[in-house]
Protein backbone atom coordinates (compact mmCIF):
# COMPACT_ATOMS: atom_id res chain seq x y z
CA UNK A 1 -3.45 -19.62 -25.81
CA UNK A 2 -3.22 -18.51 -22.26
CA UNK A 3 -2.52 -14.76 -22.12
CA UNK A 4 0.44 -15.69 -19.97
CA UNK A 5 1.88 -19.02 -21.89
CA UNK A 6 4.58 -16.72 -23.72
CA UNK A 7 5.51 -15.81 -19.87
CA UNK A 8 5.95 -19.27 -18.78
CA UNK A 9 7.82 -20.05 -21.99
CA UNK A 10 10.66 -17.37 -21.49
CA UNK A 11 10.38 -17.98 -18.00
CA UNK A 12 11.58 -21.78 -18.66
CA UNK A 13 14.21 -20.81 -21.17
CA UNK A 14 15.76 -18.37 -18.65
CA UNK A 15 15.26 -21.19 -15.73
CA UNK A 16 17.01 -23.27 -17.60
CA UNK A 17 19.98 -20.95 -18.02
CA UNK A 18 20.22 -20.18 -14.53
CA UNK A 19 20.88 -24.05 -14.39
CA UNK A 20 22.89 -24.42 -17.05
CA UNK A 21 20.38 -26.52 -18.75
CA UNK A 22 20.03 -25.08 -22.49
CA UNK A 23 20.08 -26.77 -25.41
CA UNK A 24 21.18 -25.66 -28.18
CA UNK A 25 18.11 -24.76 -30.05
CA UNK A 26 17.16 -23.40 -26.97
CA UNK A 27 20.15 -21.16 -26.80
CA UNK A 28 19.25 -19.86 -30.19
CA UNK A 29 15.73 -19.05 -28.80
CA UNK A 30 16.68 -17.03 -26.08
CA UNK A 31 19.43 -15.06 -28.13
CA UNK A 32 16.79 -14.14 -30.13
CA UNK A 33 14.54 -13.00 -27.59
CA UNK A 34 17.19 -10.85 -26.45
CA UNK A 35 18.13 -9.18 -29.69
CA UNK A 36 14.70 -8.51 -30.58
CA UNK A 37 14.33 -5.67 -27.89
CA UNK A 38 16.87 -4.01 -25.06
CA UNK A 39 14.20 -3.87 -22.89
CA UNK A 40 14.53 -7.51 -22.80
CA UNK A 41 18.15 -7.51 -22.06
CA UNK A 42 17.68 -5.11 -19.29
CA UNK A 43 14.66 -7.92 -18.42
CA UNK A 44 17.14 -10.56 -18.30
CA UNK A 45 19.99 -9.18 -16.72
CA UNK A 46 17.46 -8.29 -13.68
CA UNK A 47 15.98 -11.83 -13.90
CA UNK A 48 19.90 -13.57 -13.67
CA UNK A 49 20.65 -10.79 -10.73
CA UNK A 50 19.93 -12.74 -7.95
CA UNK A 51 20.62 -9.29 -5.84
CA UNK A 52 18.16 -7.43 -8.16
CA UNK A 53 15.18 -9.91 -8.08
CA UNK A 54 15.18 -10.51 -4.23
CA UNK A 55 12.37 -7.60 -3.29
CA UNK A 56 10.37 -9.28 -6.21
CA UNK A 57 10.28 -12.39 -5.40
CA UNK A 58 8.02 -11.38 -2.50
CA UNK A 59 5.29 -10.91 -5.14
CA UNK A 60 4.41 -14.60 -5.33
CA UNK A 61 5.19 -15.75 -2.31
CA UNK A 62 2.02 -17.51 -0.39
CA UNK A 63 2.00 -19.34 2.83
CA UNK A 64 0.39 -22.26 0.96
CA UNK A 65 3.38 -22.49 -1.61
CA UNK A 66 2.90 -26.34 -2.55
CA UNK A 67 -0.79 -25.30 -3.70
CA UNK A 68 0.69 -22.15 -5.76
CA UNK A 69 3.18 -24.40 -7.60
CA UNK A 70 0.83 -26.91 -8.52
CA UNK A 71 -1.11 -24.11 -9.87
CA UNK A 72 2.15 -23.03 -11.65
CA UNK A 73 2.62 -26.66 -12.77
CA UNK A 74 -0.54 -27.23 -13.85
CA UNK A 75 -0.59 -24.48 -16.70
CA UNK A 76 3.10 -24.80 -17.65
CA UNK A 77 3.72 -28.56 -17.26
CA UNK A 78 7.12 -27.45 -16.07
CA UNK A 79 8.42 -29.84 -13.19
CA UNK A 80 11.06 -29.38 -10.35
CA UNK A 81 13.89 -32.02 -11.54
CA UNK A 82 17.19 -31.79 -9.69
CA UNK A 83 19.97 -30.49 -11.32
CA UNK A 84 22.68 -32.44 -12.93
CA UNK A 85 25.39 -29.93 -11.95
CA UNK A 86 24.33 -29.87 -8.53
CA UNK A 87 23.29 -26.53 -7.61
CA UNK A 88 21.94 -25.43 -3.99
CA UNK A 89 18.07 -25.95 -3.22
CA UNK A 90 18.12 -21.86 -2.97
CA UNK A 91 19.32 -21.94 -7.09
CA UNK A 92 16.32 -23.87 -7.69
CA UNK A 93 14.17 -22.08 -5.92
CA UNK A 94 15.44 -19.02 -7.54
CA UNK A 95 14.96 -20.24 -10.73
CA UNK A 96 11.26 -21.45 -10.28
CA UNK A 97 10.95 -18.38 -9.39
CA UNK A 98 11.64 -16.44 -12.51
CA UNK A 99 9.32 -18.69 -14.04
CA UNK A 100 6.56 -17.17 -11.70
CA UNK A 101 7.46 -14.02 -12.11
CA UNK A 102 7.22 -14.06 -16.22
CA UNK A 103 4.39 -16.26 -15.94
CA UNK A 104 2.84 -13.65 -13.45
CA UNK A 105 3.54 -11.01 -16.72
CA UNK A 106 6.50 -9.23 -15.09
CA UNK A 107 7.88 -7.30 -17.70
CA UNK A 108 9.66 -3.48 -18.41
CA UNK A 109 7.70 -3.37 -22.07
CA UNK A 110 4.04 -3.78 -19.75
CA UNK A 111 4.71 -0.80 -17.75
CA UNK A 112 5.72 1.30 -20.95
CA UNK A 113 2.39 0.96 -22.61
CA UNK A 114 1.02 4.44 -22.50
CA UNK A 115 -1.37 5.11 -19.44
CA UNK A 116 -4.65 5.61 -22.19
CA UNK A 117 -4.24 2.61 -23.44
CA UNK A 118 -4.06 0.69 -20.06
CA UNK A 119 -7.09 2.75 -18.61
CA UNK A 120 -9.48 1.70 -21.98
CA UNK A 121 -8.29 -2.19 -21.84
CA UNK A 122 -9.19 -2.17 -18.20
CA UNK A 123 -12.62 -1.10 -18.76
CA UNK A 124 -12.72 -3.36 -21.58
CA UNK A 125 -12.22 -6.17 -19.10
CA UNK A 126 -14.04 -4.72 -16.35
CA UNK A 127 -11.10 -3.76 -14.34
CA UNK A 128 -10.95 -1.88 -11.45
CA UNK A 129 -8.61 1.20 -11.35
CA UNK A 130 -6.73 1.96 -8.27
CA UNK A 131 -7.25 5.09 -6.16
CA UNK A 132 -5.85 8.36 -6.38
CA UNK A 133 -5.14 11.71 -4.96
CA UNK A 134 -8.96 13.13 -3.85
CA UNK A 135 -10.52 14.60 -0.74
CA UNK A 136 -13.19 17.00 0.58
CA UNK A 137 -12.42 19.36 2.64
CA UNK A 138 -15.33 20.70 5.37
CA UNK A 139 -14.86 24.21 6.47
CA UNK A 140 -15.67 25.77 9.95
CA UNK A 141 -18.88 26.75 8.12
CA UNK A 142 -20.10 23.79 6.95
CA UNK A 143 -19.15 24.32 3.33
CA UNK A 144 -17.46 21.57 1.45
CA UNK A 145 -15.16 21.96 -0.94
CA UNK A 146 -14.21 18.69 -3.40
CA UNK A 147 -9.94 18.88 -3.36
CA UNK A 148 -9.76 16.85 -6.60
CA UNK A 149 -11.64 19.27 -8.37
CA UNK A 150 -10.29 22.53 -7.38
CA UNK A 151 -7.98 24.74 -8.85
CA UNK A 152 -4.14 25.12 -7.52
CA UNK A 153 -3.84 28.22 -5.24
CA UNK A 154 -6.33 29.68 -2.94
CA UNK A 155 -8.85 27.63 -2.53
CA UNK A 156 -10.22 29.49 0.77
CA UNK A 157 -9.44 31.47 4.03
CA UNK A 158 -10.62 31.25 7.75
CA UNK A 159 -9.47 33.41 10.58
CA UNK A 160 -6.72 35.20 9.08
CA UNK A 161 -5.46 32.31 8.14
CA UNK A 162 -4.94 31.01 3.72
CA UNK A 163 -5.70 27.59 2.64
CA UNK A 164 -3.85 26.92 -0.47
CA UNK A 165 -3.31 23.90 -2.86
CA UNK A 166 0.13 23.89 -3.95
CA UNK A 167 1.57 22.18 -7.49
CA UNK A 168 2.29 18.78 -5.95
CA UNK A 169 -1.58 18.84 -5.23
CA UNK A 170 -0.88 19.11 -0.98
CA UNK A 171 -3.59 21.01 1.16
CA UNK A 172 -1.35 23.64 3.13
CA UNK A 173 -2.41 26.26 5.45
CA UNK A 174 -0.78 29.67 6.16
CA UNK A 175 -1.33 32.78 8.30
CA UNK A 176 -2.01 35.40 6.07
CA UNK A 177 0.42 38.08 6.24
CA UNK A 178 0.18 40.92 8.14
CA UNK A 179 -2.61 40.00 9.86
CA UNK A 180 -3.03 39.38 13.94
CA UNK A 181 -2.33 36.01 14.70
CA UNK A 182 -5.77 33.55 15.39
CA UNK A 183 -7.29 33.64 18.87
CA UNK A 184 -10.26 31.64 18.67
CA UNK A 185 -10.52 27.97 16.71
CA UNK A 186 -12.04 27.57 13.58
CA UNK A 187 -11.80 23.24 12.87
CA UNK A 188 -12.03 21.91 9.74
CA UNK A 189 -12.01 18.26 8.76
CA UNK A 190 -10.36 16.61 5.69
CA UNK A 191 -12.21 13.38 4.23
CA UNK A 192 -10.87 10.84 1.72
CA UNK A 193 -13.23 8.25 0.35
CA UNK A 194 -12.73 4.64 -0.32
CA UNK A 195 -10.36 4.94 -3.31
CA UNK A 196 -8.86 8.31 -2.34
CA UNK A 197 -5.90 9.49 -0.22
CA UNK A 198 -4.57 13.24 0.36
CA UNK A 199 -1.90 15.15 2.21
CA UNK A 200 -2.03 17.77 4.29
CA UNK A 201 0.13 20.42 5.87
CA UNK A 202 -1.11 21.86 9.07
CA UNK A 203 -0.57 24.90 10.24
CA UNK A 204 2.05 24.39 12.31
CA UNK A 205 4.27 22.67 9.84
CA UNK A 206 2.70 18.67 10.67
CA UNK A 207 2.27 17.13 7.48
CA UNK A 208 -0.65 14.43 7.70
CA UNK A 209 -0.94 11.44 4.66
CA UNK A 210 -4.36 10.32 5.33
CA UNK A 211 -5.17 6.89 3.43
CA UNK A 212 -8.36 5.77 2.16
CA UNK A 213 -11.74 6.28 3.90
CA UNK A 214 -10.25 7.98 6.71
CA UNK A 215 -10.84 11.48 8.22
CA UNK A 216 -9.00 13.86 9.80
CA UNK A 217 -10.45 17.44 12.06
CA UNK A 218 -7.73 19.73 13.13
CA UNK A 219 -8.06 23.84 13.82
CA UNK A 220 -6.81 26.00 11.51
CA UNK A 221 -4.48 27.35 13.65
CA UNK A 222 -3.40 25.61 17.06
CA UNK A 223 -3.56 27.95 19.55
CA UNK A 224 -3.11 27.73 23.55
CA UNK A 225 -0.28 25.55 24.84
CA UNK A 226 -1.13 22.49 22.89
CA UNK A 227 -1.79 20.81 19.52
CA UNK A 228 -5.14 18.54 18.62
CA UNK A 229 -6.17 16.85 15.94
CA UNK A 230 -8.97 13.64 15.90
CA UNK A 231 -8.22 10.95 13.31
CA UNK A 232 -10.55 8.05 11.70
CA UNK A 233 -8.97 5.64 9.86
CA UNK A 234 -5.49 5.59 8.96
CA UNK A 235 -2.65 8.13 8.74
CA UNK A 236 0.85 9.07 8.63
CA UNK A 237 2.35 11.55 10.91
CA UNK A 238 5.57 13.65 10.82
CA UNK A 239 4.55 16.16 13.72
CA UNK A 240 6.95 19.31 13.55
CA UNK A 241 8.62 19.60 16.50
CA UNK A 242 7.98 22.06 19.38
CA UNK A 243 9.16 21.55 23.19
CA UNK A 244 6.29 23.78 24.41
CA UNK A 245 3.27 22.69 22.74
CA UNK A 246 3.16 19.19 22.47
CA UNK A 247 0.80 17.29 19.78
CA UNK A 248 -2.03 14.82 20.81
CA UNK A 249 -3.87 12.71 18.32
CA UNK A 250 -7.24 11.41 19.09
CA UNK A 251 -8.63 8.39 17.62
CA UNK A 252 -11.78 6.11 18.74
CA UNK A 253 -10.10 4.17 21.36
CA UNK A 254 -6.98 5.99 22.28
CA UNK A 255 -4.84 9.28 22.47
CA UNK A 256 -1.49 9.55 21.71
CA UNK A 257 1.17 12.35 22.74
CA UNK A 258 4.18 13.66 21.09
CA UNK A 259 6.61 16.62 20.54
CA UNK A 260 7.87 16.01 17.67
CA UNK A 261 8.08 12.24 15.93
CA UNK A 262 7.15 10.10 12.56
CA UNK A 263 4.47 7.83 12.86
CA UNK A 264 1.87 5.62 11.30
CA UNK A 265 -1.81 5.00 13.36
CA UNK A 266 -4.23 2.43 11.96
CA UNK A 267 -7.48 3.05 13.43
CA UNK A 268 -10.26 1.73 11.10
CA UNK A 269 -13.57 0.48 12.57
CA UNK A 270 -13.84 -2.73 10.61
CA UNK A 271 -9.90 -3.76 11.88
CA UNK A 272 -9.88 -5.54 15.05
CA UNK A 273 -7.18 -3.30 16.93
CA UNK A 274 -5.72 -0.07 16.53
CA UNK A 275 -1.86 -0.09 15.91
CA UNK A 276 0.80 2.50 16.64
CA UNK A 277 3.58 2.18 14.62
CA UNK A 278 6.40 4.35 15.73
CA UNK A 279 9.44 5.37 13.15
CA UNK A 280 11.13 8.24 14.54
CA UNK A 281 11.06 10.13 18.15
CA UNK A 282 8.70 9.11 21.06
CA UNK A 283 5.21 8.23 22.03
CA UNK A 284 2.93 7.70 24.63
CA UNK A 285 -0.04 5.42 24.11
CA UNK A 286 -3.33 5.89 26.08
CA UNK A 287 -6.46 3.90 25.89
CA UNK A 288 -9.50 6.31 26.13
CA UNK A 289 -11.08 3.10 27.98
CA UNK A 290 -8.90 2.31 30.53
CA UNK A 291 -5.84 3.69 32.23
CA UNK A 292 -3.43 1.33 29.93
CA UNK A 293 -0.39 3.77 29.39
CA UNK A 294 2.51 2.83 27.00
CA UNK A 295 5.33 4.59 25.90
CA UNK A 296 6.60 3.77 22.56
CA UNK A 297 10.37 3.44 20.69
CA UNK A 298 11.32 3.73 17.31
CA UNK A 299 10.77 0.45 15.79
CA UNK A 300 7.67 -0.53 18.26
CA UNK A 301 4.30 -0.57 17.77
CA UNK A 302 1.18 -0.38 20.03
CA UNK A 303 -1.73 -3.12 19.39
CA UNK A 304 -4.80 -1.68 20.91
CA UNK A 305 -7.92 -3.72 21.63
CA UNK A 306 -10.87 -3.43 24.40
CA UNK A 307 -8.95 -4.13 27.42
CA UNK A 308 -5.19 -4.46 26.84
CA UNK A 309 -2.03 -2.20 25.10
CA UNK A 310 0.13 -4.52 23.63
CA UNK A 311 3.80 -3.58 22.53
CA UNK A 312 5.83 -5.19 20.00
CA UNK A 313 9.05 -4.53 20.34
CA UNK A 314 10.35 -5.43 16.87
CA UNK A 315 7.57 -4.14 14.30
CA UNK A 316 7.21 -4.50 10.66
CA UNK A 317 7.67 -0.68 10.28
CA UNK A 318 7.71 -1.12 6.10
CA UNK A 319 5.05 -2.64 6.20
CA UNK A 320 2.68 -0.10 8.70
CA UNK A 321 3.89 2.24 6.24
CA UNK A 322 3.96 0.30 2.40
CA UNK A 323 0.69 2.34 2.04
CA UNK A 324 2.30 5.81 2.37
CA UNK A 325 4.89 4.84 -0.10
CA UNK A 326 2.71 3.84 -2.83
CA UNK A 327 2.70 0.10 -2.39
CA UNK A 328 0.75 -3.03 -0.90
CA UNK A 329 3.34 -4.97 1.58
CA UNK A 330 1.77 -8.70 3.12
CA UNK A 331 4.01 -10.32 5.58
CA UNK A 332 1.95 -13.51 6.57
CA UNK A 333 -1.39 -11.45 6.08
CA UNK A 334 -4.54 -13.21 5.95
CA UNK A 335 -6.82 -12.90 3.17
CA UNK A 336 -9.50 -11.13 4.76
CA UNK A 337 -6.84 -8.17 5.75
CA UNK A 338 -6.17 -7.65 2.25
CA UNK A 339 -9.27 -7.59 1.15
CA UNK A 340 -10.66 -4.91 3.42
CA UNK A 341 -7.29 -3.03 1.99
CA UNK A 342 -8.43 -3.90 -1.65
CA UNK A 343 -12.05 -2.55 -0.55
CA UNK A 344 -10.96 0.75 0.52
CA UNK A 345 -8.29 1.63 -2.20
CA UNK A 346 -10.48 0.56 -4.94
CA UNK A 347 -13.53 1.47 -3.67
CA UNK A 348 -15.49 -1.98 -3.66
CA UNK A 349 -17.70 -4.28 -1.68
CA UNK A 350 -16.35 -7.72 -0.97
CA UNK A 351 -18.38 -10.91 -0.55
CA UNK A 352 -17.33 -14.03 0.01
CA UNK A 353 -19.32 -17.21 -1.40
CA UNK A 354 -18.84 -20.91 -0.23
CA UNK A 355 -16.19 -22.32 2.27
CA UNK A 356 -13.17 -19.90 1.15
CA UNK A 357 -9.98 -20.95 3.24
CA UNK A 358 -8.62 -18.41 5.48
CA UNK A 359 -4.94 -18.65 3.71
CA UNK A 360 -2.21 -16.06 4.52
CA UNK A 361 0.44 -14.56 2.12
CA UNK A 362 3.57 -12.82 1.75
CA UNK A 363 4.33 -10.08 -1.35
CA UNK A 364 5.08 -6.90 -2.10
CA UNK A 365 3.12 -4.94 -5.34
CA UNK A 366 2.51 -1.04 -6.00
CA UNK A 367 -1.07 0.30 -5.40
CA UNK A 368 -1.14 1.89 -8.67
CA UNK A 369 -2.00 -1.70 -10.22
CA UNK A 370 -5.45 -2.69 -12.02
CA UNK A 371 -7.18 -5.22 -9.34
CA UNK A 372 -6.43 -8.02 -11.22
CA UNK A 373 -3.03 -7.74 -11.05
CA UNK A 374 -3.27 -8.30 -7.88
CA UNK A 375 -5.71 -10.85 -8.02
CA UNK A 376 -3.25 -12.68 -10.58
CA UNK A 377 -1.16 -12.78 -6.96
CA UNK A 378 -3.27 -14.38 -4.73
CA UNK A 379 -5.17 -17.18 -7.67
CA UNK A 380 -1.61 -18.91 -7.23
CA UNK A 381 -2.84 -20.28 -3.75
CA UNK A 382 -6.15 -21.58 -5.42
CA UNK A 383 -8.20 -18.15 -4.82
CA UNK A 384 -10.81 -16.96 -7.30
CA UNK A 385 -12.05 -13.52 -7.74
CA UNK A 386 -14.75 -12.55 -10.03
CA UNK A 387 -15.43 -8.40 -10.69
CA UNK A 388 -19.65 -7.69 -10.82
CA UNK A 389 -19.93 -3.82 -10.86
CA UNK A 390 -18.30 -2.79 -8.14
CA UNK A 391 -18.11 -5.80 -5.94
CA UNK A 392 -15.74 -8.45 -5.80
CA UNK A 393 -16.50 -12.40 -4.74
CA UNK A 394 -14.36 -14.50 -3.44
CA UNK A 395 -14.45 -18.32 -4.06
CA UNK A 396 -12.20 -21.27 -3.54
């Protein structure tokens, strides 16, 4: 039996009630279901919820949808039929989609198993885990010090100034107390690997999210009339304000200046343009090429390539920032895209073997998922993925 066929089976009894389509053995069946477990009530009355089961029914969504439900089809044997009583096309499409989502193992009891037994049947399966909180930190000195590893509180101190690592697990610095203030810069740079992230609060209050495989060098205390820091990769900024000294972030192929604002900079070398996106406050973009100069809104983003600054004026802010908040966001992304994300976060190689179609997808998932979860995603578009160590190929 298909690890996945009692999905599809619930799924079609609850379809069918959506439609008004039980019978009465059927009825029985699904009462059953119900009273065997209130996590399944509070499963169904989520799945009926049209409100409710909106954001999830990005999860499944591919651009190629007539080659995901023939997938669907194909293991289920369910069929589209129209309805007798006549309900909209968007009532059927709802209620193929709860069939997805239980066939795509969408359920409360999976996400109460105990975290032990999830991380020994993943390695059973040769699974990959997803990333977590971990970082190395390079002093002024040269020293490294591994932020996973080390203890909570004082983990160092440069230049009068403390660098401590508080209960939530953030790098903060702090001028140590009643000492002069810093004149001269010491820099330090923080460095997550593929399947890391970290946080950091700088010493003037900025507090940095840097994602995976990205680095970050900053001074330990920003002194003179303005604020520096150089960034690889990708991070989240909320810059604390100050009118006097304003903040300037350096990446490969721009700089960007602020006083005090919430944004997002993607800046990886294997991406083919480095994007701005801007939440909260003002920006202004410069190419470190050229004498492009943009200045930025909430809501816009910056698209920077070899020779032009392009602005769009109506950005996919939750998506620039899905990362941040813990979860993997496609709108229309092509495979490729996700799969460099995939590769960083859980700290793999792709390769890709045979003609694999460049298809694009939609859906929303959290990044503290097992791969194959969501590799389970994408198959519906007629994807394969196969795990060897720590590489993942791609076929059609």
């Amino acid at each position: 039996m298909n690890n996945y066929e009692p999905y599809f089976n619930l799924g079609k009894l609850i379809a069918k009630h959506v439609r008004d389509e039980l019978t009465l053995e059927e009825k029985k069946e699904l009462e059953q279901w119900l009273q065997s477990d209130a996590r399944n009530q509070k499963l169904f009355r989520k799945l009926t919820n049209e409100a409710s089961i909106n954001p999830e029914l990005e999860i499944f969504s591919a651009t190629d949808k007539d080659r995901a439900w023939q997938n669907i089809t194909k293991k289920t044997g369910y069929k589209k039929v129209e309805s007798k009583k006549n309900l909209t096309k968007r009532w059927q499409a709802y209620a193929a989609a709860v069939i997805i989502l239980m066939a795509l193992g969408i359920t409360l009891s999976k996400y109460h198993v105990r975290k032990e037994q999830q991380v020994l049947a993943h390695q059973q399966q040769k699974d990959l885990l997803p990333g977590s909180n971990k970082a190395i930190l390079t002093l002024a000195d040269g020293s490294k010090i591994a932020l996973d590893d080390a203890k909570r509180g004082k983990i160092a101190s440069q230049k009068n100034v403390i660098i401590n690592k508080n209960a939530k697990g953030e790098l903060i610095y702090e001028n140590a107390k009643n000492e002069a203030p810093v004149e001269t810069v010491a820099m330090n740079t923080l460095t997550t690997p593929r399947g890391g992230q970290y946080e950091v609060v700088l010493p003037d209050g900025t507090r940095v999210w840097l994602n995976a495989a990205s680095s970050l060098k900053y001074p330990v205390a920003f002194v003179g009339n303005e604020r520096r820091v150089e960034l690889s990769g990708e991070a989240y900024f909320e810059v604390s304000k100050d009118a006097h000294k304003p903040f300037f972030v350096k990446t490969a192929s721009q700089t960007i200046a602020v006083l005090g604002t919430h944004f997002n900079i993607n800046s990886y070398a294997d991406e083919a343009a480095t994007k701005t996106t801007l939440l909260e406050g003002s920006v202004m973009v410069t190419g470190n090429n050229n004498q492009l100069m943009v200045k930025l809104k909430p809501g816009q983003q910056s698209v920077n390539t070899i020779n032009n600054i392009e602005v769009k004026a109506d950005a996919d802010v939750d998506e620039a920032v899905a990362w941040k908040n813990g979860k993997f966001l496609f709108r229309d992304t092509d495979l490729h895209t996700i799969m460099r994300q995939l590769s960083r976060w859980y700290d793999v190689d792709v390769e890709y073997q045979g003609n694999v179609v460049q298809k694009h997808y939609r859906g929303r998932i959290s990044r503290n998922v097992p791969v194959s979860e969501i590799f389970q995603i994408l198959k519906t578009s007629g994807i394969n993925f196969t795990i060897n160590g720590r590489k993942i190929i791609v076929t059609s």
